[in-house]
Protein backbone atom coordinates (compact mmCIF):
# COMPACT_ATOMS: atom_id res chain seq x y z
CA UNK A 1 44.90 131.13 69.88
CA UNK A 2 42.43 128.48 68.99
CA UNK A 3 39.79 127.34 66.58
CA UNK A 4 35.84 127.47 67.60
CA UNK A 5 34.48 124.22 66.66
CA UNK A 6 30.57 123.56 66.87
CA UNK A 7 29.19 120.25 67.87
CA UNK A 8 26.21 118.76 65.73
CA UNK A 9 23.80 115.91 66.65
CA UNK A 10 25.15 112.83 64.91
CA UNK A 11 23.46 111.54 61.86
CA UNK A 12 23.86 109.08 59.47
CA UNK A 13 24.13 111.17 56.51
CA UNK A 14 26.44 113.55 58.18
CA UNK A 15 29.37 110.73 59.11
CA UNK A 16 28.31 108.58 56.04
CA UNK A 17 31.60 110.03 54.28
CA UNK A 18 33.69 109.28 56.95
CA UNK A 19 31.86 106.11 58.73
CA UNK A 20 28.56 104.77 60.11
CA UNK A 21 26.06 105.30 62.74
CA UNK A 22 25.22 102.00 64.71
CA UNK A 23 21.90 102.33 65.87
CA UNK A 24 18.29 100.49 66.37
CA UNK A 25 16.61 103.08 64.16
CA UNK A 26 13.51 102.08 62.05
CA UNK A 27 12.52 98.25 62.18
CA UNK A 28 14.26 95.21 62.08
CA UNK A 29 15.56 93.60 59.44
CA UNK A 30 14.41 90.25 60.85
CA UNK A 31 12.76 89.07 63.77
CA UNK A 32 14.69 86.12 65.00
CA UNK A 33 14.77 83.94 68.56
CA UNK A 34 11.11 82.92 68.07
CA UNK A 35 9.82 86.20 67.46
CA UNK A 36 11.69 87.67 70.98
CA UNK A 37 14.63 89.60 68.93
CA UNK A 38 14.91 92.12 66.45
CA UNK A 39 17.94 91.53 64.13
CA UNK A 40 19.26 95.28 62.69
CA UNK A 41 21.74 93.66 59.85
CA UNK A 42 24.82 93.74 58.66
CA UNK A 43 24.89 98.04 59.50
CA UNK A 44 28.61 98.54 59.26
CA UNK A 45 31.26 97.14 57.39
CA UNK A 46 34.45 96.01 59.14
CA UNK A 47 37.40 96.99 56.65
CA UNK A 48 40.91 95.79 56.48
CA UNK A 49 44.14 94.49 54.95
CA UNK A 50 45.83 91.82 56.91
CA UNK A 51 45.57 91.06 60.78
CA UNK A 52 42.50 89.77 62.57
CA UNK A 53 39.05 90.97 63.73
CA UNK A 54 39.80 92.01 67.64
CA UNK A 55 37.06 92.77 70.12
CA UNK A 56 39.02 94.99 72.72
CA UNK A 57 37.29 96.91 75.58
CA UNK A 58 38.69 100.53 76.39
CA UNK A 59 38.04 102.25 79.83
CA UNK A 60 38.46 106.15 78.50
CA UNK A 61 38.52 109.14 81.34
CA UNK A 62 35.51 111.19 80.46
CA UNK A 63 35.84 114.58 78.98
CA UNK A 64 34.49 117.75 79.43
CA UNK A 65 33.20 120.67 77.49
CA UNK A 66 34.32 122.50 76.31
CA UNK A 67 36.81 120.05 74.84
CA UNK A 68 40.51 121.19 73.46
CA UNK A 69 40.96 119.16 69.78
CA UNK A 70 44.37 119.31 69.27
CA UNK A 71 45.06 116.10 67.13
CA UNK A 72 43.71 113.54 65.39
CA UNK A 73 44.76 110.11 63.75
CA UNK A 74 43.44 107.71 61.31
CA UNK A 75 44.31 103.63 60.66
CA UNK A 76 45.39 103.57 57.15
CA UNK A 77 45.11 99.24 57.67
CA UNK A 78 41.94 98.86 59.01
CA UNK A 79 38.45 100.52 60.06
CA UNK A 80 37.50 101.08 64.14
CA UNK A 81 33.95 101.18 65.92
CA UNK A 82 33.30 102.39 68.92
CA UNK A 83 30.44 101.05 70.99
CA UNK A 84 29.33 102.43 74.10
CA UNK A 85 28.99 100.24 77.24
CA UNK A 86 26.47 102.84 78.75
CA UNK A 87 23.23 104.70 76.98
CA UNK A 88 25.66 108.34 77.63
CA UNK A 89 26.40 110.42 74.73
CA UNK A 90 29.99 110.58 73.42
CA UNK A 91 31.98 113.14 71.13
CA UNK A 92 32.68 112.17 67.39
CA UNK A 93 35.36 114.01 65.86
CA UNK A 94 35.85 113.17 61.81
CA UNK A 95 38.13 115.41 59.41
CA UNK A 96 38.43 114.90 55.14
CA UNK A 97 41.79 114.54 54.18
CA UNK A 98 43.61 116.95 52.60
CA UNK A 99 46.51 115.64 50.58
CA UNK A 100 47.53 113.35 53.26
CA UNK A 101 46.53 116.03 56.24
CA UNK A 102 43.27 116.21 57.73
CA UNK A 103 41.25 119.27 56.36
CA UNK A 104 39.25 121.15 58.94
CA UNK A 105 37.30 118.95 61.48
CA UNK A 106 33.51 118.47 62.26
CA UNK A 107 32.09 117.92 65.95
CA UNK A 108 29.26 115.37 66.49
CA UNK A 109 27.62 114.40 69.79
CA UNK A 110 25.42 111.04 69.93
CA UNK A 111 22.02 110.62 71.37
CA UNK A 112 22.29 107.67 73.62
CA UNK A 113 22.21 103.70 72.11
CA UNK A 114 24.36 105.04 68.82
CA UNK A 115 27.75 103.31 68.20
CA UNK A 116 30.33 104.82 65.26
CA UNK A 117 32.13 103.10 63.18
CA UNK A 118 35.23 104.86 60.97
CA UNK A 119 36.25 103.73 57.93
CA UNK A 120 39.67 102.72 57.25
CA UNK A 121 42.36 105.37 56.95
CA UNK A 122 39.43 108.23 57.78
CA UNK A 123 40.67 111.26 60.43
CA UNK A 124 39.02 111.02 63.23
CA UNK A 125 39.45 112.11 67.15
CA UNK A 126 40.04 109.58 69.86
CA UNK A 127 37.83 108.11 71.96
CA UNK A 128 36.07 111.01 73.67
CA UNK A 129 33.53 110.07 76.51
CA UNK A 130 31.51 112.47 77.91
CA UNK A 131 30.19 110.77 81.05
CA UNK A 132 31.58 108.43 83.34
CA UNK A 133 31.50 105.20 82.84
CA UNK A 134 33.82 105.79 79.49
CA UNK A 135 33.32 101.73 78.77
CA UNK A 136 33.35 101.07 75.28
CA UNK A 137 33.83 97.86 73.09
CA UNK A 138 35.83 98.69 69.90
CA UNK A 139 36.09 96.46 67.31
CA UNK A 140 39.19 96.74 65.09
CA UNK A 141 42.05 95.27 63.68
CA UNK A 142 44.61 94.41 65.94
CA UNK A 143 48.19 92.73 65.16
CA UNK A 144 51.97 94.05 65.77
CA UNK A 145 52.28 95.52 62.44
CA UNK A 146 52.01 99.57 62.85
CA UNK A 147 48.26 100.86 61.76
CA UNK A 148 48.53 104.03 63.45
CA UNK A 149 49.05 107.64 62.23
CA UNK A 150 48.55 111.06 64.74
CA UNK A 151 48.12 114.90 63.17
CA UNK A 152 48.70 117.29 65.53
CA UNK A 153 47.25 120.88 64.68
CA UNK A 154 49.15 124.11 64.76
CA UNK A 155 46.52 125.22 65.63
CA UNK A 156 43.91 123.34 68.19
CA UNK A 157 40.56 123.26 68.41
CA UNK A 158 37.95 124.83 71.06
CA UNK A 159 35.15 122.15 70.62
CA UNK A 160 31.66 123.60 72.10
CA UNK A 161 28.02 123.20 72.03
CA UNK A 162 26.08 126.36 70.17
């Protein structure tokens, strides 16, 4: 038995509770390199306690629809963005949390040039590429000291478009 899960077109006011869309949307902030670069500032904030800034690049298998959720896990030290290496939409998966357990789940596909970033200790899927390549750069916080914590459902998750 599963759970029917419907995927939504990411926005930034629908993962603003649990992160931030990374996108070139609207103007620039700035125009910088003699008038050759847009500058879209400061749009998410990199949160953590302790450890360093690491710029890591993950090569994920892509995925396929429809797509079975059956955990999810969360950094409780430090916030994670995901930036695609390709203009291919990925999944976003992003559950509240329920008295320490995440409460039940919402599906979001990008539109190609958005990036994601959760905020720290937020539920959220992992890294769920659609097409291949599954590149990504992911900016976290990376050190020895444990930042990881997994949910697995009861029951999973049947993740599908409408």
């Amino acid at each position: 038995m599963t759970n029917t899960l419907i995927i939504q077109t990411l926005t930034a006011e629908a993962l603003a509770p649990f992160g931030d869309v990374i996108d070139a949307s609207g103007a620039p902030d700035k125009v910088i390199n003699q008038g050759f670069c847009g500058r879209h500032h400061d749009l998410a904030k990199i949160d953590m306690t302790g450890g360093q800034v690491g710029i890591s690049v993950f090569n994920a298998v892509p995925r396929e629809l429809p797509y079975r959720l059956d955990m999810v896990e969360r950094h409780p030290l430090g916030s994670q963005a995901f930036v695609p290496m390709s203009f291919d939409p990925f999944l976003v998966i992003v559950a509240p949390d329920d008295d320490g357990k995440p409460g039940h789940p919402l599906a979001f596909e990008t539109t190609a040039g958005q990036a994601i970033n959760f905020h720290r200790n937020v539920w959220h899927g992992v890294l769920t590429p659609l097409h291949a390549p599954g590149l990504f750069t992911v900016i976290d916080r990376v050190t020895d000291e444990p930042n990881l914590e997994e949910y697995f459902f009861d029951t999973p998750y049947l993740v599908v478009k409408e």
